[in-house]
Each structure stands twice: as C-alpha cells, then as structure tokens.
C-alpha atoms as a PDB file:
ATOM      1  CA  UNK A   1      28.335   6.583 -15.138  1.00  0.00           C
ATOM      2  CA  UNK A   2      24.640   5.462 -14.819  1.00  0.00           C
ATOM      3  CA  UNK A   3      22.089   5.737 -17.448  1.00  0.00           C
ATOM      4  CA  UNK A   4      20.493   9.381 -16.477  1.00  0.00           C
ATOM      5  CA  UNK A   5      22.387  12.451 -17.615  1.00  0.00           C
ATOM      6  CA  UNK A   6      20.280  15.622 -16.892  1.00  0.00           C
ATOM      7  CA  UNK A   7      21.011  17.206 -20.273  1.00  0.00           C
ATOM      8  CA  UNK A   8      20.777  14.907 -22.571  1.00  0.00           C
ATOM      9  CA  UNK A   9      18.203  11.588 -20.525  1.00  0.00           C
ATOM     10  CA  UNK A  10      16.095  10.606 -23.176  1.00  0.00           C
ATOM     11  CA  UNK A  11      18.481  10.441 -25.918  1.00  0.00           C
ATOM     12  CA  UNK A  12      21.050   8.127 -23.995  1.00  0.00           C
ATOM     13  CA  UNK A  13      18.261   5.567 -22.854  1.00  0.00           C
ATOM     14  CA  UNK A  14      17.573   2.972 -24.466  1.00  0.00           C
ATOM     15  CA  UNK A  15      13.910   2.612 -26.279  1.00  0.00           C
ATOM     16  CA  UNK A  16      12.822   0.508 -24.131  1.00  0.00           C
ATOM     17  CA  UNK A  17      13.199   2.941 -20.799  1.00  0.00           C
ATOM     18  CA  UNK A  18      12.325   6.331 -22.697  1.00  0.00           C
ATOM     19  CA  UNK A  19       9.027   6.637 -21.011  1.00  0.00           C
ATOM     20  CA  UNK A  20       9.981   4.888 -17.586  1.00  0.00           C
ATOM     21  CA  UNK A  21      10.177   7.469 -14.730  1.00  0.00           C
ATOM     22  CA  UNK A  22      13.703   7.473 -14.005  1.00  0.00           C
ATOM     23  CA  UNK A  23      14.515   6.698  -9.275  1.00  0.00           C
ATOM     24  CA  UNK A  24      18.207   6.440  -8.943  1.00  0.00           C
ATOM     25  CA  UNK A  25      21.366   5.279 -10.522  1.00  0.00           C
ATOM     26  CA  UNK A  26      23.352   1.930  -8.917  1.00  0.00           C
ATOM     27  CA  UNK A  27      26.546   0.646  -9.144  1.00  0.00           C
ATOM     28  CA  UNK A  28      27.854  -1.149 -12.870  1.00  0.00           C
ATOM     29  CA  UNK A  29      25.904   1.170 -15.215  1.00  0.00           C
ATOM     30  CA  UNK A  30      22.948   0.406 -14.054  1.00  0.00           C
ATOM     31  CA  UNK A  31      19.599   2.115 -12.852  1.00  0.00           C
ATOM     32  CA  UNK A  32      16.709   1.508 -11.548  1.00  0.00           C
ATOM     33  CA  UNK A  33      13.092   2.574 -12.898  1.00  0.00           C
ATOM     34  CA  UNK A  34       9.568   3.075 -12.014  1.00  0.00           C
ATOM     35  CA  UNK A  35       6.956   0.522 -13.990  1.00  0.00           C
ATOM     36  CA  UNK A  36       3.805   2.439 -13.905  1.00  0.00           C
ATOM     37  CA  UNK A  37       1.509   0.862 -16.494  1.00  0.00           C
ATOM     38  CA  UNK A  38      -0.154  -2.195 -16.963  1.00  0.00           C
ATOM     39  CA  UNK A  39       1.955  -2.423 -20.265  1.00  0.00           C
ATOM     40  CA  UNK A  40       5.489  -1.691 -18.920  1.00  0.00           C
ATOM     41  CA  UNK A  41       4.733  -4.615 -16.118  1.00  0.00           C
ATOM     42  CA  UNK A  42       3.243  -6.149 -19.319  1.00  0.00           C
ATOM     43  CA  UNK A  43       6.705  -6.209 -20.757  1.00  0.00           C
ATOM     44  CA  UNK A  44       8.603  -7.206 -17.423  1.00  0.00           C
ATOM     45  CA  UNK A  45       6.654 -10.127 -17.034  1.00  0.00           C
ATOM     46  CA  UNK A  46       7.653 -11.358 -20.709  1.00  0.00           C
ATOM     47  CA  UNK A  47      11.431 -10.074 -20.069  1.00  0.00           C
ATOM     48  CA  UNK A  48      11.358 -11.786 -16.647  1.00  0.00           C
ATOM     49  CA  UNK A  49       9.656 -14.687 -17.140  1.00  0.00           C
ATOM     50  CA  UNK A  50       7.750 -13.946 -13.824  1.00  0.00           C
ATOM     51  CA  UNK A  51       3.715 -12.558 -12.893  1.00  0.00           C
ATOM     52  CA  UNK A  52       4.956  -8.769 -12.034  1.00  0.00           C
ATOM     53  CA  UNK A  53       1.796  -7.822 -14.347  1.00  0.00           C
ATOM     54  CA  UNK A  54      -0.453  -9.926 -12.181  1.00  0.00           C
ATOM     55  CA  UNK A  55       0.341  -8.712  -9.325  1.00  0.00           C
ATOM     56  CA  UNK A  56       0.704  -5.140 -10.948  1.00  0.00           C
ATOM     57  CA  UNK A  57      -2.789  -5.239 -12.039  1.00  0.00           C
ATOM     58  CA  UNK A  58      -4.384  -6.603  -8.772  1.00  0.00           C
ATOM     59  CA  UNK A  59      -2.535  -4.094  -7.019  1.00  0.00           C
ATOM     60  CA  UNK A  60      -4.015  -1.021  -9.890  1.00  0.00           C
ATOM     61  CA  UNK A  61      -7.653  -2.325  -9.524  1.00  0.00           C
ATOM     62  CA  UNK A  62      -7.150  -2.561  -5.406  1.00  0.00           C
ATOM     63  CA  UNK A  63      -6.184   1.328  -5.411  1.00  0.00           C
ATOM     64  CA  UNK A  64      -8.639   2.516  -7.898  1.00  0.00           C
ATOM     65  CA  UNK A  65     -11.763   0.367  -6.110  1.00  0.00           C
ATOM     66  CA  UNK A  66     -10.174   2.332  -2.947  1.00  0.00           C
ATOM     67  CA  UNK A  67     -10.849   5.904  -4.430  1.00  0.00           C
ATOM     68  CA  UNK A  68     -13.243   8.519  -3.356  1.00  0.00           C
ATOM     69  CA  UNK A  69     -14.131  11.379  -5.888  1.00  0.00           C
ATOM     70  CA  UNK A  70     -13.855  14.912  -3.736  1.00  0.00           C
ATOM     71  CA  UNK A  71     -16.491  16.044  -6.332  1.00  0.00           C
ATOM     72  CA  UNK A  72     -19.610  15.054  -7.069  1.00  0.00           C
ATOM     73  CA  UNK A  73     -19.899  15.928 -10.857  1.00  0.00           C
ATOM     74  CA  UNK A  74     -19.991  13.386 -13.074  1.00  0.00           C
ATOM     75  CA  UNK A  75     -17.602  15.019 -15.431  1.00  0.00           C
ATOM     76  CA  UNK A  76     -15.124  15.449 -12.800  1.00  0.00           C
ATOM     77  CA  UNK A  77     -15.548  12.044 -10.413  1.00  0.00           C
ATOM     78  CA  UNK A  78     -12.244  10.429 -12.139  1.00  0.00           C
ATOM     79  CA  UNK A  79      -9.965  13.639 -11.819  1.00  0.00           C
ATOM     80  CA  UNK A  80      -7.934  12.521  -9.400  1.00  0.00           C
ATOM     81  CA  UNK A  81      -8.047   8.456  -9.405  1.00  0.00           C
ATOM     82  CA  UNK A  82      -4.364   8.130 -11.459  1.00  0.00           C
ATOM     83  CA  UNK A  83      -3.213  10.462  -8.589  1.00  0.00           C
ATOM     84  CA  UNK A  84      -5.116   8.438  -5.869  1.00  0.00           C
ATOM     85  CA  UNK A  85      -3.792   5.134  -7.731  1.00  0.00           C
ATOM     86  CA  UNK A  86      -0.011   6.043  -8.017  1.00  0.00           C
ATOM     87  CA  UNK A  87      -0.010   7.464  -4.123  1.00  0.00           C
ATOM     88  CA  UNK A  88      -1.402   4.154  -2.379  1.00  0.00           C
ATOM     89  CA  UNK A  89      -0.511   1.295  -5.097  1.00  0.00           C
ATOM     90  CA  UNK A  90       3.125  -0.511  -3.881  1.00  0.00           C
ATOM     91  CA  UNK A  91       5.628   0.757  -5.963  1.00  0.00           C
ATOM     92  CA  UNK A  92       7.158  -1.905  -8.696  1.00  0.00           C
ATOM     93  CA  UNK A  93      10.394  -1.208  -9.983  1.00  0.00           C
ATOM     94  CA  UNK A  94      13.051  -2.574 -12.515  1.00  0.00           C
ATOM     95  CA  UNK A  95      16.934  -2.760 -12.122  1.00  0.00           C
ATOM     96  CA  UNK A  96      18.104  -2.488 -16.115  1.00  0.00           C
ATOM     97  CA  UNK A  97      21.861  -2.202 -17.276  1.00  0.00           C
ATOM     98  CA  UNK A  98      22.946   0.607 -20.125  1.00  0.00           C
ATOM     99  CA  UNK A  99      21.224  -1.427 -22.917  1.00  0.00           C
ATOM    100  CA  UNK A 100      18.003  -1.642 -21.085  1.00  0.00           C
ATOM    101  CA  UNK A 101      17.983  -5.400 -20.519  1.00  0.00           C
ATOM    102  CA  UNK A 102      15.837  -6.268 -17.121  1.00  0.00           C
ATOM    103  CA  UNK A 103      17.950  -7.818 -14.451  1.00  0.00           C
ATOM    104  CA  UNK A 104      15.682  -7.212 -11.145  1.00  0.00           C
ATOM    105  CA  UNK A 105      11.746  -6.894 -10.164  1.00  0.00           C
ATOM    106  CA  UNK A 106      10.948  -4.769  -6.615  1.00  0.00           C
ATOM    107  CA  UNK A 107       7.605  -4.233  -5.503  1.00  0.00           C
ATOM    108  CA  UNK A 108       8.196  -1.835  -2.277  1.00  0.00           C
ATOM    109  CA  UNK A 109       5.265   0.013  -0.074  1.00  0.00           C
ATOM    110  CA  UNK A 110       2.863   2.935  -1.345  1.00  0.00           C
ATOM    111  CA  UNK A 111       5.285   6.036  -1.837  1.00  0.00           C
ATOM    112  CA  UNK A 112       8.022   3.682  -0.975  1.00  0.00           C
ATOM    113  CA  UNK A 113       7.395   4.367   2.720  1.00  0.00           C
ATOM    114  CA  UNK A 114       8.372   2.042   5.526  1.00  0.00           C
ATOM    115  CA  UNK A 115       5.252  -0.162   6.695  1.00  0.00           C
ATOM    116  CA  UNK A 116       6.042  -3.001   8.878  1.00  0.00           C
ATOM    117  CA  UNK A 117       2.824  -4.997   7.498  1.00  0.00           C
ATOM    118  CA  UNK A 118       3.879  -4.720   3.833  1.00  0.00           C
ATOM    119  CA  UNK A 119       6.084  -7.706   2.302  1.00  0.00           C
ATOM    120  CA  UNK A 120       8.731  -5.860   0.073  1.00  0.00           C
ATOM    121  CA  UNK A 121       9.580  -8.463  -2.701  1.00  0.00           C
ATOM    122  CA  UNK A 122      12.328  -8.557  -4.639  1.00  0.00           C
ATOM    123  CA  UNK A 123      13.511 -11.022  -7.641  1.00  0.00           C
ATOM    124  CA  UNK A 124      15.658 -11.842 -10.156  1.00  0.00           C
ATOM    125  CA  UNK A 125      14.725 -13.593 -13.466  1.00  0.00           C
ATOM    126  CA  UNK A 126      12.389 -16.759 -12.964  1.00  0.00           C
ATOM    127  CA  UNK A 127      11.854 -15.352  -9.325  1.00  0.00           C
ATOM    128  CA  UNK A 128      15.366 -15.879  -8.858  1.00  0.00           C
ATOM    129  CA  UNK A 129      17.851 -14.881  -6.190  1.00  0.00           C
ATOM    130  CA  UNK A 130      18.855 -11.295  -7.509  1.00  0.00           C
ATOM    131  CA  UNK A 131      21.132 -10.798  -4.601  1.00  0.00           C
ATOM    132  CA  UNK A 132      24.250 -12.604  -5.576  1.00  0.00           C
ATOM    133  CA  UNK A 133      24.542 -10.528  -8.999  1.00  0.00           C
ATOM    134  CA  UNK A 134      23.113  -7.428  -7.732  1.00  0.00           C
ATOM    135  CA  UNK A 135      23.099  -6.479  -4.105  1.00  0.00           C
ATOM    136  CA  UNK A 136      24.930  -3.502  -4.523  1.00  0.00           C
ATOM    137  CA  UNK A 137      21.998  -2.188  -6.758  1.00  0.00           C
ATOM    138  CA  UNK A 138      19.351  -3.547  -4.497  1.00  0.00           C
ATOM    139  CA  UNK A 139      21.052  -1.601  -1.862  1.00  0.00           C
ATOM    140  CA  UNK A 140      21.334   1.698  -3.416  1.00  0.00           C
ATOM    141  CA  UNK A 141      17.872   1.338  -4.282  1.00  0.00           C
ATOM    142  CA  UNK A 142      17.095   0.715  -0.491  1.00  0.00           C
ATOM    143  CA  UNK A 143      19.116   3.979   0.283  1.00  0.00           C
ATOM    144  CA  UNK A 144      17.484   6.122  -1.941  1.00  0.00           C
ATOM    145  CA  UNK A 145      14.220   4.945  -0.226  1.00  0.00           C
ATOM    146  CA  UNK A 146      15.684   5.199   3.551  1.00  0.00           C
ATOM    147  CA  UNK A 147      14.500   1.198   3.682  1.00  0.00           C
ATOM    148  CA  UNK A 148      16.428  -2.081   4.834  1.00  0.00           C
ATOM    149  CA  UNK A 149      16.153  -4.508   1.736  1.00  0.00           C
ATOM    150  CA  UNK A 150      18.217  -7.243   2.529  1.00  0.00           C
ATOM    151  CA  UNK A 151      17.832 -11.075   1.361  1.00  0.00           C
ATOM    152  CA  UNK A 152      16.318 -12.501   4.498  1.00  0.00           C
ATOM    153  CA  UNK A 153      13.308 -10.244   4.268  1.00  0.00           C
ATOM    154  CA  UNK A 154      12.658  -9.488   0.385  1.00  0.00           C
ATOM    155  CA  UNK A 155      13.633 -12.637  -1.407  1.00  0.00           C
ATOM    156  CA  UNK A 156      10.473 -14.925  -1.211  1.00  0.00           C
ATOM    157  CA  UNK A 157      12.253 -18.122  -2.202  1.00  0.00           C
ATOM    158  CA  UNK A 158      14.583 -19.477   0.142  1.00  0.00           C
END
C-alpha cells in the first residue's frame, strides 16, 4: 500500500508531506510528491544535500518575470501570476518512503508535458544515481506522466 488513502490522506502522512500535493503512488511504500514552494525545495535541498531550491527559485522568478496581467487594474494585475507560475515553471518532485524520508529529486517539463528541448533531471542524494535503488519508482512516475525517464537521459552524472 502507498502512502495516499482517499479517506483518511492527511492523517496517514507523515508531517512532513501533509501539505505536499500528492502525484502517484510507486512500488515499496513509496510516493511521489509535488514541491511547490520555495520552502518545501527549501527543505529538499537540506534533506538532499543538493541545490533543488536554487534551481527551484530561478525557475519561480523565470515564470513570474514571464507573466502578463489580462487586467489592467492595479488591484487585480497579480490575480493570476501563482496560476501563470505553476502552469509554465518545470515541475520538481520528491520520491519519499512511508515515514516521509526523501530518497529522489525530479525536475520534469511545465505541466509535465513532453518537450524535446527540456532536460528532465533526476537525482538521488548528493546528485546521486537514484536509479539503482529506485527505478521502479522513477518509472511509475514516468507512466503517470506518459514520459520516457530512463538513466541515459535524466541522470546528469555519468
């Protein structure tokens, strides 16, 4: 069983994943979740020991220097920049077990949509080699996406 049960979801996670947006379950109790602040990739970084939160944050202030108010109020001109930010920012992800310990780091394309000029990374701790210990995880993650994430193309260090 993975860590999401529809009835009971917050009470089973663990603290540190109760305000993590939940993607997809993967095989040995383990599940991957979205990291959509600065302070969740904040707290990867440390658990990690790698620069998710730089790349995080470069990748926030790229989307929101991108966005276009629809209105021109002055009240209204930030309405829909976390919208805006979370549609064309890559998506970075964490692999955690039951206990909520991080295990892998995935930065995939805006809306997790195929894009041939996008470099998907993926990494274990220290920008390690997640593969060995969990390729069946990175692999459900690339099903639940409909994208190829194998070694040779995602795995920086080689």
């Amino acid at each position: 069983m993975g860590l999401r049960n529809a009835a009971t979801d917050n009470l089973q996670r663990p603290l540190a994943l109760k305000d993590m947006q939940y993607i997809c379950d993967a095989p040995g109790s383990t599940a991957w979740f979205r990291i959509e602040t600065e302070g969740e990739a904040a707290l990867e970084s440390d658990a990690m020991h790698h620069a998710v939160e730089k790349h995080f944050r470069q990748a926030w202030e790229a989307a929101a220097r991108s966005y276009r108010s629809a209105s021109s109020s002055f009240v209204e001109t930030n309405i829909g920049l976390k919208d805006h930010i979370q549609r064309t920012m890559p998506l970075f992800l964490t692999l955690r077990d039951a206990e909520g310990q991080a295990l892998v780091t995935a930065m995939l394309p805006p809306g997790g949509q195929h894009d041939p000029a996008f470099r998907i990374i993926i990494v274990g701790p220290e920008n390690g080699d997640p593969y060995r210990d969990h390729g069946e995880a990175i692999e459900a993650l690339g099903e639940r996406f409909g994208l190829t994430l194998d070694r040779a193309h995602c795995y920086p260090y080689r």
